[in-house]
Protein backbone atom coordinates (compact mmCIF):
# COMPACT_ATOMS: atom_id res chain seq x y z
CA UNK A 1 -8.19 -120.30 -44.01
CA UNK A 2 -9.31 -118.61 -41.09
CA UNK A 3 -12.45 -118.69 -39.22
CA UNK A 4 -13.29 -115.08 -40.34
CA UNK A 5 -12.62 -115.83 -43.45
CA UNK A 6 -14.85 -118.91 -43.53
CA UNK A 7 -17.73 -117.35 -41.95
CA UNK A 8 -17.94 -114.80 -45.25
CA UNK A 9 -17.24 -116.63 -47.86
CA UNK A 10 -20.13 -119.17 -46.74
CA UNK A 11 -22.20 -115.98 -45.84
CA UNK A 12 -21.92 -114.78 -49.35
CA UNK A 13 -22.36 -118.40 -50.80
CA UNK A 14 -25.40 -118.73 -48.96
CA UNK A 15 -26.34 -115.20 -50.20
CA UNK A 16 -25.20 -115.90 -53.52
CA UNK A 17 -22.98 -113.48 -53.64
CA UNK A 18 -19.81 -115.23 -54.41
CA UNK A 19 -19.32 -119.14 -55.28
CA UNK A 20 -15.64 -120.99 -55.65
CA UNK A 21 -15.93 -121.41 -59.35
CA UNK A 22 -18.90 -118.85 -60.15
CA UNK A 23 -19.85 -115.27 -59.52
CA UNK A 24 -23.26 -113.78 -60.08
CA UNK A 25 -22.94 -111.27 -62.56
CA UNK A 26 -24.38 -108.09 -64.58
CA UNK A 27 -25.80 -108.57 -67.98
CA UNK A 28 -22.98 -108.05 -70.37
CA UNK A 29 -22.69 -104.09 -70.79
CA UNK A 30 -24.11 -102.51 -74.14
CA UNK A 31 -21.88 -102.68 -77.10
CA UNK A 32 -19.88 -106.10 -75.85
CA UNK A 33 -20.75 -108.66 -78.31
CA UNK A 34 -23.62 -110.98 -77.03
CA UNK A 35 -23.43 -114.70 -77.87
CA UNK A 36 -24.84 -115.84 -80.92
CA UNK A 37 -27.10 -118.96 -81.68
CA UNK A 38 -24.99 -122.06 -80.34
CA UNK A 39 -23.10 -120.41 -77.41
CA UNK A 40 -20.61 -118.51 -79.08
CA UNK A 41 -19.45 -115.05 -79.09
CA UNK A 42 -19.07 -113.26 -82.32
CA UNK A 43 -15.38 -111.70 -81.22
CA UNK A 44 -13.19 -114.07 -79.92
CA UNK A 45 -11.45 -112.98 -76.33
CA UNK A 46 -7.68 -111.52 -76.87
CA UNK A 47 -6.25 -108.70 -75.31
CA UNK A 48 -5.79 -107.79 -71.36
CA UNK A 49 -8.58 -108.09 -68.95
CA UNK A 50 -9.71 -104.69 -67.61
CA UNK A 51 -10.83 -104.91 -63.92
CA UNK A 52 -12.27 -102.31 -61.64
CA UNK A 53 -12.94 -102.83 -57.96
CA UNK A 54 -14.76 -100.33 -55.77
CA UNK A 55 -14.47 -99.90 -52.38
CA UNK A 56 -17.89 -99.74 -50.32
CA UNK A 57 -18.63 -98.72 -46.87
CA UNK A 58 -21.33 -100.29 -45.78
CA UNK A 59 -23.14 -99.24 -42.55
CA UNK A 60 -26.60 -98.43 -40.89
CA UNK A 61 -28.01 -94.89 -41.36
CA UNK A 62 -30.13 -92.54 -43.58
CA UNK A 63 -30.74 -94.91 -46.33
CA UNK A 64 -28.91 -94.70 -49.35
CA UNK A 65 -27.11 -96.20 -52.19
CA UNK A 66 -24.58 -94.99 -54.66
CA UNK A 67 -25.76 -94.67 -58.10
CA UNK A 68 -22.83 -96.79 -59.23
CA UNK A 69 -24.20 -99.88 -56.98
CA UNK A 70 -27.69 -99.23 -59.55
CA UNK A 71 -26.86 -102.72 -60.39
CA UNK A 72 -26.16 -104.38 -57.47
CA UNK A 73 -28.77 -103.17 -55.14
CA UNK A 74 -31.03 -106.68 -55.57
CA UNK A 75 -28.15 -108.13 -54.07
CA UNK A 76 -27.40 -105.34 -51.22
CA UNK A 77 -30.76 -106.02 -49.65
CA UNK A 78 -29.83 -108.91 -48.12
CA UNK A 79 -27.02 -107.56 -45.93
CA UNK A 80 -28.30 -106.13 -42.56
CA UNK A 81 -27.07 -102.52 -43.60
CA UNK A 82 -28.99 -99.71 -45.46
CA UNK A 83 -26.36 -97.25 -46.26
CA UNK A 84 -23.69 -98.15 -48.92
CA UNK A 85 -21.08 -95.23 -50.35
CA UNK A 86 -18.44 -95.87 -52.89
CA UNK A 87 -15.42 -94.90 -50.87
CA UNK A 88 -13.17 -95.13 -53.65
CA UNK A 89 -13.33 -96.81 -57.86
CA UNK A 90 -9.69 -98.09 -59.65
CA UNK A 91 -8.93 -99.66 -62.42
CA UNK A 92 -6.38 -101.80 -63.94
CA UNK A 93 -5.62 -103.47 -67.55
CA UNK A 94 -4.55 -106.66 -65.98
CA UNK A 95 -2.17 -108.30 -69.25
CA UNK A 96 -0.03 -110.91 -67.45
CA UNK A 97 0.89 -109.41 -64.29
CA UNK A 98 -1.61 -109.41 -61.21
CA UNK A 99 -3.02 -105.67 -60.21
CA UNK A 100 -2.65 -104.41 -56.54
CA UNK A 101 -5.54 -102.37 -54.88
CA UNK A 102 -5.03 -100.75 -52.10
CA UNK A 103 -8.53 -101.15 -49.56
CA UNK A 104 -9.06 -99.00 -46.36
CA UNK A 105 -8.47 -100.31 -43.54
CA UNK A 106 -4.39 -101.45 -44.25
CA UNK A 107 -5.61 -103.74 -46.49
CA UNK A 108 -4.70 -104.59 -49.75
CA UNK A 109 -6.27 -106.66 -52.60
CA UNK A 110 -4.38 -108.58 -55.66
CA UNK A 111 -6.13 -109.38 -58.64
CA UNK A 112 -4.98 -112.28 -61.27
CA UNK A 113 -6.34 -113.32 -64.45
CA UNK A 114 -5.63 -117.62 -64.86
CA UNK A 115 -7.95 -117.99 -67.73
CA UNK A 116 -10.36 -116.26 -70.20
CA UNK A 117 -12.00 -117.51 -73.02
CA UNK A 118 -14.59 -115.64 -75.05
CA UNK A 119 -17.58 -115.68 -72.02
CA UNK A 120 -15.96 -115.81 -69.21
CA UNK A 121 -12.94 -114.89 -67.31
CA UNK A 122 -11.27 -117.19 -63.98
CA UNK A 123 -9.14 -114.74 -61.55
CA UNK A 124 -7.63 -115.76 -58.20
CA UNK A 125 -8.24 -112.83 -56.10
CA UNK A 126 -6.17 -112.58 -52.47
CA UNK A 127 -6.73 -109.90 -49.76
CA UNK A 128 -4.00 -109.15 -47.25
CA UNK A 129 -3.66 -106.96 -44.25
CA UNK A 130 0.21 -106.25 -43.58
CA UNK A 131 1.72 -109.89 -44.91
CA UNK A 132 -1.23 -111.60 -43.70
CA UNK A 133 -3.41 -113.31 -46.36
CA UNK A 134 -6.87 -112.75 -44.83
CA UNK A 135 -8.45 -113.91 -48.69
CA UNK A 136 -7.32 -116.70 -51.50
CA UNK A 137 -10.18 -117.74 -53.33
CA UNK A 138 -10.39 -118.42 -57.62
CA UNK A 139 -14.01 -117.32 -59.05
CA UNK A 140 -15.19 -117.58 -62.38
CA UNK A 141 -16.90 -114.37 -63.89
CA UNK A 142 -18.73 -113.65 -66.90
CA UNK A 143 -17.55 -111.29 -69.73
CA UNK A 144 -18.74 -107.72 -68.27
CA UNK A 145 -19.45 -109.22 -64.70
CA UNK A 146 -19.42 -108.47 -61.47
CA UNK A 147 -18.72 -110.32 -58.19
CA UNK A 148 -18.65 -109.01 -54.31
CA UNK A 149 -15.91 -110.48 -51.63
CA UNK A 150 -17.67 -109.19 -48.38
CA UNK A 151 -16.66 -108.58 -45.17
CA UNK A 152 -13.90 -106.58 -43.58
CA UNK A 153 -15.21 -104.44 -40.46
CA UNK A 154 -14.82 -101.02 -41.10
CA UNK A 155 -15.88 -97.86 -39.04
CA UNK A 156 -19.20 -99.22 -37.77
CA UNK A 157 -20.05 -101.09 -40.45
CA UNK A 158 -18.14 -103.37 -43.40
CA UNK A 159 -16.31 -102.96 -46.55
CA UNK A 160 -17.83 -104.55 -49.75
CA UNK A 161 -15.42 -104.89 -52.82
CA UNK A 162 -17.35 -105.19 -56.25
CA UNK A 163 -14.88 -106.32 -58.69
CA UNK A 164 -15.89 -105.96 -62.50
CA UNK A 165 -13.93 -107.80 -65.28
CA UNK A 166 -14.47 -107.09 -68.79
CA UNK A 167 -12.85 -107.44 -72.07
C-alpha cells in the first residue's frame, strides 16, 4: 500500500469516514424493511446488490453543496474544502460479477460484493489509475448505506467517491 494511500485511509478513519470492516452509513431509505424486535429484518436479503457511486469535486470557493450530498454534509464539514459538486452519479446491479466505474482523473474504480446478509453488505472496493492499484480495501456497509473513499487530487481540489449499496 502506498504512502498516499495510507495517509487517506487513516485520514478518513480518523474522520470516521471509512473503517476496514465498517462504514458510517445513512439511515436505511424509506420503504426498505427496518429490523424488527430481536435484530432481524422482516425480508430476508436475496437478489443482486444495487450500488451507486458519485463522483465529487471537492474544492475551495463560493460555498456550496449538491443537494444529493443532503445526507452527507455532517460528514463534509470536516474536510478543509467548502465547495462540493457531483461531477457525475452511476449505477450498477452488482449479481456476481464486480462493476467498473470509470472516475476523472484516468482513474477507475471496481466494486465487489463478498457477502450480504439481511443488514449489511461486505464489498472489496479497488481504485486504479492505468494498471496501478492506488486502492484495495474490504468495508462493511449497512443495508441502504453509504461510505466515502477520499482523496485523489483533482483540479485544485480532491475527488470524493460516495458509494451507496442497497438491496
Amino acid at each position: 500500500m502506498s504512502l498516499v494511500t495510507r495517509t487517506v485511509l487513516l485520514a478518513l478513519l480518523g474522520l470516521g469516514l471509512v473503517a476496514p470492516t465498517t462504514a458510517f452509513a445513512d439511515p436505511p431509505k424509506a420503504g426498505k424493511a427496518a429490523p424488527a424486535k430481536g435484530g432481524k429484518s422482516k425480508a430476508p436479503a436475496v437478489g443482486a446488490v444495487d450500488i451507486e457511486l458519485m463522483v465529487v469535486h471537492a474544492k475551495d470557493g463560493e460555498a456550496y453543496v449538491d443537494p444529493r450530498l443532503k445526507s452527507l454534509e455532517p460528514h463534509l464539514e470536516f474536510l478543509r474544502y467548502d465547495r462540493f459538486e457531483v461531477l457525475t452519479a452511476e449505477s450498477s446491479k452488482l449479481s456476481g460479477k464486480p462493476a467498473t466505474f470509470q472516475v476523472e482523473g484516468g482513474r477507475k474504480v471496481v466494486v465487489s460484493v463478498l457477502s450480504k446478509d439481511d443488514k449489511r453488505v461486505r464489498l472489496k472496493v479497488q481504485m486504479y489509475k492505468a494498471d496501478k492499484k492506488l486502492v484495495d480495501t474490504t468495508v462493511s456497509v449497512n443495508r441502504g448505506g453509504t461510505f466515502v473513499v477520499a482523496g485523489p487530487k483533482f483540479q485544485g481540489g480532491m475527488l470524493l467517491l460516495p458509494i451507496t449499496a442497497d438491496y
